[in-house]
C-alpha atoms as a PDB file:
ATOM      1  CA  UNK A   1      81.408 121.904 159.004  1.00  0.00           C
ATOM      2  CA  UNK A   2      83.263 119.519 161.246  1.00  0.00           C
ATOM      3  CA  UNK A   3      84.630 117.649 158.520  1.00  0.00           C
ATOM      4  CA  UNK A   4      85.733 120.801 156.772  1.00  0.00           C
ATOM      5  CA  UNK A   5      87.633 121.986 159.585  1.00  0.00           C
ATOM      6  CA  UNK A   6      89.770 118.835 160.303  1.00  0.00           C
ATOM      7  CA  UNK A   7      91.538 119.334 156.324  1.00  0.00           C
ATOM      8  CA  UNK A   8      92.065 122.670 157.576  1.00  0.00           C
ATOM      9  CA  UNK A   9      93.666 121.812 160.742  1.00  0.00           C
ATOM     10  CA  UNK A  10      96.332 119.425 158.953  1.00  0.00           C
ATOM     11  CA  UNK A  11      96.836 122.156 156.273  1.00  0.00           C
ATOM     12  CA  UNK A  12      97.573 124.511 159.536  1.00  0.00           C
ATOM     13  CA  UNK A  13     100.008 121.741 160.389  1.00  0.00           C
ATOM     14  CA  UNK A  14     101.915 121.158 157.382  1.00  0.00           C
ATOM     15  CA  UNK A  15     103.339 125.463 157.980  1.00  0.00           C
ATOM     16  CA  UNK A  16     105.483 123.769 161.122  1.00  0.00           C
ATOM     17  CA  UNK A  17     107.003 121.019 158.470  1.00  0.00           C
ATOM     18  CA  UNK A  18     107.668 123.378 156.095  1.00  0.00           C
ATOM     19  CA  UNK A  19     110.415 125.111 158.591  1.00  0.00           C
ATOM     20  CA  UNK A  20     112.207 122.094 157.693  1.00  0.00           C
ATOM     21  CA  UNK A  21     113.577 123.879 155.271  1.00  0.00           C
ATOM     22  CA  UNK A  22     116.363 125.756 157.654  1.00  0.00           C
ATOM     23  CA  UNK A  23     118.666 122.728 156.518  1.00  0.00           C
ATOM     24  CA  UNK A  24     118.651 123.740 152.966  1.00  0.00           C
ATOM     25  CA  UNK A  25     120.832 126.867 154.506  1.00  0.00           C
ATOM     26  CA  UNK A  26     123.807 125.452 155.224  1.00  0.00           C
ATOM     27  CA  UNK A  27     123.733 123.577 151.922  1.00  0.00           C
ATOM     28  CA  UNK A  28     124.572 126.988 150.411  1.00  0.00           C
ATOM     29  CA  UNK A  29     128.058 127.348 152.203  1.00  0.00           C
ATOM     30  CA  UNK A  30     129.410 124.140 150.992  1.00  0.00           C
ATOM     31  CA  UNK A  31     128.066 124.931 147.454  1.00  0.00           C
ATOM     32  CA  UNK A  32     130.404 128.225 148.045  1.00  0.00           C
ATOM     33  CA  UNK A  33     133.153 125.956 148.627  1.00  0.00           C
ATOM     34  CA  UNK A  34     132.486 123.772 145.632  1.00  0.00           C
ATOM     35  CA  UNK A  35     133.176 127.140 143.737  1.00  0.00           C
ATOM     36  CA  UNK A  36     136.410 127.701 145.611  1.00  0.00           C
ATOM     37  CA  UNK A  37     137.244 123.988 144.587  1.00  0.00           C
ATOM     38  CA  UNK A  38     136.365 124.512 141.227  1.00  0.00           C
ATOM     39  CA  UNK A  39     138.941 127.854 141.387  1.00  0.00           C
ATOM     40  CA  UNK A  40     142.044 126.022 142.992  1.00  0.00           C
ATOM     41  CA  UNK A  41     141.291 123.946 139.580  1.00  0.00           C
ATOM     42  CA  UNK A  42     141.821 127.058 137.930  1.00  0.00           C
ATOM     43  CA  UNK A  43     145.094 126.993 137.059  1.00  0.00           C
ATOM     44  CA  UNK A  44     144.417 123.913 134.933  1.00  0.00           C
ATOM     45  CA  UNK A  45     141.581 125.985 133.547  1.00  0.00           C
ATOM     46  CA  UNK A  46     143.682 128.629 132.615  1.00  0.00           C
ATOM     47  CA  UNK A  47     145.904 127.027 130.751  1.00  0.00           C
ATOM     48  CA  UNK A  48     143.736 127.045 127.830  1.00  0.00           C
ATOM     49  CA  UNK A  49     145.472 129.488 125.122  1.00  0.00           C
ATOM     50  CA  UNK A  50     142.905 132.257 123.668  1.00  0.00           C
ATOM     51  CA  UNK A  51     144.329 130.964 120.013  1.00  0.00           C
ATOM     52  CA  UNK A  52     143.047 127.456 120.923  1.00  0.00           C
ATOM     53  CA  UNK A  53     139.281 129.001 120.673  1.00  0.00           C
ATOM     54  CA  UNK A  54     139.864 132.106 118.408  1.00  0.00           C
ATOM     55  CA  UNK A  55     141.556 130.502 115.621  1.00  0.00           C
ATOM     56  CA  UNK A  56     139.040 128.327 114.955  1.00  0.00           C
ATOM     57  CA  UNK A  57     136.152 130.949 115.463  1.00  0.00           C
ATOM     58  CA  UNK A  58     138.273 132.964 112.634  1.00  0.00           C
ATOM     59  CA  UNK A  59     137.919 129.676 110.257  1.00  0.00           C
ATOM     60  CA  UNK A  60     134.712 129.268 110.930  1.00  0.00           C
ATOM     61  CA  UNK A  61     134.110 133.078 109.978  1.00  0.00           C
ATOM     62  CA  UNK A  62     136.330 132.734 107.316  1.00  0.00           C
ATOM     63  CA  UNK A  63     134.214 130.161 105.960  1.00  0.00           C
ATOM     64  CA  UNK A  64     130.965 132.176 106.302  1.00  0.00           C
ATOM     65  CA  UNK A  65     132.256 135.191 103.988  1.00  0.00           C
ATOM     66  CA  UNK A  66     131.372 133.796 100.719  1.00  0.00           C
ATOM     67  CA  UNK A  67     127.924 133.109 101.634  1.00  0.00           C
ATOM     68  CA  UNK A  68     127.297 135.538 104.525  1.00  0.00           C
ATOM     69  CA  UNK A  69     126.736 139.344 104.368  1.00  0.00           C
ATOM     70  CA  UNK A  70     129.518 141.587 104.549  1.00  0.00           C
ATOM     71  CA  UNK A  71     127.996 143.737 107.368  1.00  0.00           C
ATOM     72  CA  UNK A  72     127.154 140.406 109.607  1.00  0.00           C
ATOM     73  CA  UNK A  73     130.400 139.041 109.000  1.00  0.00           C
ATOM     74  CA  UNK A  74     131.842 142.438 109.727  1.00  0.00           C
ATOM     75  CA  UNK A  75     130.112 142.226 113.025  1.00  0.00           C
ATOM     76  CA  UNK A  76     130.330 138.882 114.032  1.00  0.00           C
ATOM     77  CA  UNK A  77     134.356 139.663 113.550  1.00  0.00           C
ATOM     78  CA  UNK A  78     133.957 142.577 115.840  1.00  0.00           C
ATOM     79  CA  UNK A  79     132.296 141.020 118.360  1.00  0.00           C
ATOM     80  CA  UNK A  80     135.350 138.161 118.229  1.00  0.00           C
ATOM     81  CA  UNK A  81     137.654 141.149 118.403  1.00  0.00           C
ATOM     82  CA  UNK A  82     136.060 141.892 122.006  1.00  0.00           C
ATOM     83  CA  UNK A  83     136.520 138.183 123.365  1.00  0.00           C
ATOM     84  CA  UNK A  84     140.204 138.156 122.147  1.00  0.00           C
ATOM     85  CA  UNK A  85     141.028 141.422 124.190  1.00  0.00           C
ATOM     86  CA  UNK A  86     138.609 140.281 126.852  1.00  0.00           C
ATOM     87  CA  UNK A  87     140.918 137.073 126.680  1.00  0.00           C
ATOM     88  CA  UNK A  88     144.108 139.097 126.636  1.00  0.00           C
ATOM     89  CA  UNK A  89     143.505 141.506 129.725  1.00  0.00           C
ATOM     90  CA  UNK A  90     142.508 138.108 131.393  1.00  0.00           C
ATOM     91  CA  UNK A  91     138.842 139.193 132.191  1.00  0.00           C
ATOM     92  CA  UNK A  92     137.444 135.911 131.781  1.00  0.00           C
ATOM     93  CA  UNK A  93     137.162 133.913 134.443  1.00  0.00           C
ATOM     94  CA  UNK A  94     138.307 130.387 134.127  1.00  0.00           C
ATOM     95  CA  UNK A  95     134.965 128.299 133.779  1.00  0.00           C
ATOM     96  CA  UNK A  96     133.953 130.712 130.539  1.00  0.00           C
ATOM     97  CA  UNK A  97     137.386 129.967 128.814  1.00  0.00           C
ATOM     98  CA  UNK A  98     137.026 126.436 129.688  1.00  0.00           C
ATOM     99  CA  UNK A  99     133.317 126.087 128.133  1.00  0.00           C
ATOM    100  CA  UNK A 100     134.476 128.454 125.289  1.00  0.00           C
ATOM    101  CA  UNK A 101     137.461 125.702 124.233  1.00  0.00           C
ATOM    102  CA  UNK A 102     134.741 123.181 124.953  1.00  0.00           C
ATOM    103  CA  UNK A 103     132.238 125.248 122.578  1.00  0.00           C
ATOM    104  CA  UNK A 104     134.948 125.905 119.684  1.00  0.00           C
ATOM    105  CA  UNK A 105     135.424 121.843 119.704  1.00  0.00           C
ATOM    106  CA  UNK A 106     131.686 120.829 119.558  1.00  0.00           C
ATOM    107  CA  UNK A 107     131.534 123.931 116.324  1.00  0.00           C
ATOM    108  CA  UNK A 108     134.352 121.916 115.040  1.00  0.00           C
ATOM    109  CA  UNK A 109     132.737 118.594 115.159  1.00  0.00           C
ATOM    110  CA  UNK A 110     130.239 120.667 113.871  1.00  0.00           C
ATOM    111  CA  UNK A 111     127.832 119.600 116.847  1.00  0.00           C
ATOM    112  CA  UNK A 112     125.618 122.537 116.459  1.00  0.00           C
ATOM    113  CA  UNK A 113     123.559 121.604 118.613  1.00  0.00           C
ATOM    114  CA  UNK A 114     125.910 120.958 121.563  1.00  0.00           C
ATOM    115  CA  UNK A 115     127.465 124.244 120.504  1.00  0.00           C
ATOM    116  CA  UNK A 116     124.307 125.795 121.309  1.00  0.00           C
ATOM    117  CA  UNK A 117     123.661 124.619 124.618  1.00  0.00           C
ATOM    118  CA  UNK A 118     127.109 125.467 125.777  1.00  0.00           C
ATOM    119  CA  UNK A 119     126.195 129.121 124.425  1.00  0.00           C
ATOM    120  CA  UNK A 120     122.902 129.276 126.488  1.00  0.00           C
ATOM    121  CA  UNK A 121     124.568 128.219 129.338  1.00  0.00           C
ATOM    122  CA  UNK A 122     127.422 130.684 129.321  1.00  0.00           C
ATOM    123  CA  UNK A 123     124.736 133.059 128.850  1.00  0.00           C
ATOM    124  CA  UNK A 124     122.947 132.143 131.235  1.00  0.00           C
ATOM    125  CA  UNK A 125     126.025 131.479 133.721  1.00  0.00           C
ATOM    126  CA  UNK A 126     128.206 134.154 132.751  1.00  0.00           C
ATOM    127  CA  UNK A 127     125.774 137.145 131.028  1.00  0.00           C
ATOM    128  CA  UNK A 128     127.597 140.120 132.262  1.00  0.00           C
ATOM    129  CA  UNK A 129     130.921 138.295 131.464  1.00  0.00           C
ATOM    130  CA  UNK A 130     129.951 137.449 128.061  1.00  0.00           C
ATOM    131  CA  UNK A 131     127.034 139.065 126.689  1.00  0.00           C
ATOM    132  CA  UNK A 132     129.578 141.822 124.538  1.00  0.00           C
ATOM    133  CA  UNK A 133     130.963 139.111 122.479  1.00  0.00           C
ATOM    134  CA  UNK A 134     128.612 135.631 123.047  1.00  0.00           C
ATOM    135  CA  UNK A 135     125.946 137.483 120.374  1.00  0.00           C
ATOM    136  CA  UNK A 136     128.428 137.033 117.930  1.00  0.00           C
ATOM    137  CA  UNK A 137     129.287 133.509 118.704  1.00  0.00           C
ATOM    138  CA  UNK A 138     125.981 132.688 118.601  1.00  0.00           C
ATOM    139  CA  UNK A 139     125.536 134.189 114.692  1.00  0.00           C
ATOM    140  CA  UNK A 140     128.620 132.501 114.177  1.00  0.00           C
ATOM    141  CA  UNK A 141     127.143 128.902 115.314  1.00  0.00           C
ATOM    142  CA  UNK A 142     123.970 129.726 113.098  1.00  0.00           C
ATOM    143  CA  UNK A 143     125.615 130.412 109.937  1.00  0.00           C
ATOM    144  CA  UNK A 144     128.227 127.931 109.844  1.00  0.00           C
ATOM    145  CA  UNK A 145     125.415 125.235 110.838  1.00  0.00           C
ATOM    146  CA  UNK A 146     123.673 126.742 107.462  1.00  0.00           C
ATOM    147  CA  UNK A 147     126.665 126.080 105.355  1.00  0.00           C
ATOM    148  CA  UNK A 148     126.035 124.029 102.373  1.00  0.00           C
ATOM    149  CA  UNK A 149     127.896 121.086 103.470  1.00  0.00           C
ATOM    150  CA  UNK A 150     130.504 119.465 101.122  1.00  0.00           C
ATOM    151  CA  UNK A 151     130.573 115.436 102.287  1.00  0.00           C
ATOM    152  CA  UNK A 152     131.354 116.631 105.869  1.00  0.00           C
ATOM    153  CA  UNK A 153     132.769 114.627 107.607  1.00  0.00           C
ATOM    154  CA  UNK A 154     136.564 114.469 106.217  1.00  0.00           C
ATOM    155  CA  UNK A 155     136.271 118.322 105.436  1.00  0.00           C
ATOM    156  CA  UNK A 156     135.458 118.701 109.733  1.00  0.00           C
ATOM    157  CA  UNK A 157     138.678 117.976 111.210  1.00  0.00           C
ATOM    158  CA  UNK A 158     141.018 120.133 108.483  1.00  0.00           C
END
């Protein structure tokens, strides 16, 4: 029994070390500032132009029609209709226009996959920002990666 009690007496001792955690607090505040850093950036953020990422979202649905049905195409286009007046009335914030440009280049590239991970994270980031519109960019990501594919590379860039 005495041998059972002496792991439970350094178990009861490890509860003191754990209220080492109190530092971890004022990590938050500086993390706080980071964000306030990362919005006097802004302005360099904001300079991205809502054409920059929805012209090439428009290709990129304009590419889809032939293959794509009308009534997904029809919504993906609505849902693009939402980011551009989101864009327009300046309700998005400067990180999700900066990882939307960032998003539009990778879909250029045709980096699908990078695409995609810049998606979850604005969803994940951003949800009540984006989740009107992102569904749409997401179906737009997932057909165009199912395009048939004609020698690629020198048909990305135009």
């Amino acid at each position: 029994p005495d041998p059972a009690s002496a792991p439970t007496a350094s178990a009861a001792a490890s509860p003191p070390r754990a209220l080492g955690a109190p530092p971890l607090g004022p990590i938050s505040p500086p993390r706080a500032e980071g964000r306030k850093l990362s919005t006097a950036a802004g302005p360099e953020e904001c300079s991205v132009p809502a054409d920059t990422v929805l012209a090439p979202l428009r290709e990129a649905l304009a590419a889809c029609h032939p293959t794509v049905q009308k009534q997904v195409c029809d919504d993906i286009g609505r849902r693009l209709m939402v980011l551009e007046d989101a864009w327009a009335q300046g309700k998005l914030s400067a990180p999700v226009r900066k990882r939307m440009s960032l998003l539009v280049q990778e879909l250029q590239q045709q980096h699908w996959d990078v695409a995609d991970e810049i998606h979850r994270s604005l969803m994940v980031d951003h949800v009540n920002e984006v989740s009107q519109w992102l569904v749409g960019v997401k179906r737009l990501i997932a057909e165009s990666r199912s395009l048939p594919t004609v020698d690629g590379d020198t048909d990305g860039g135009a």
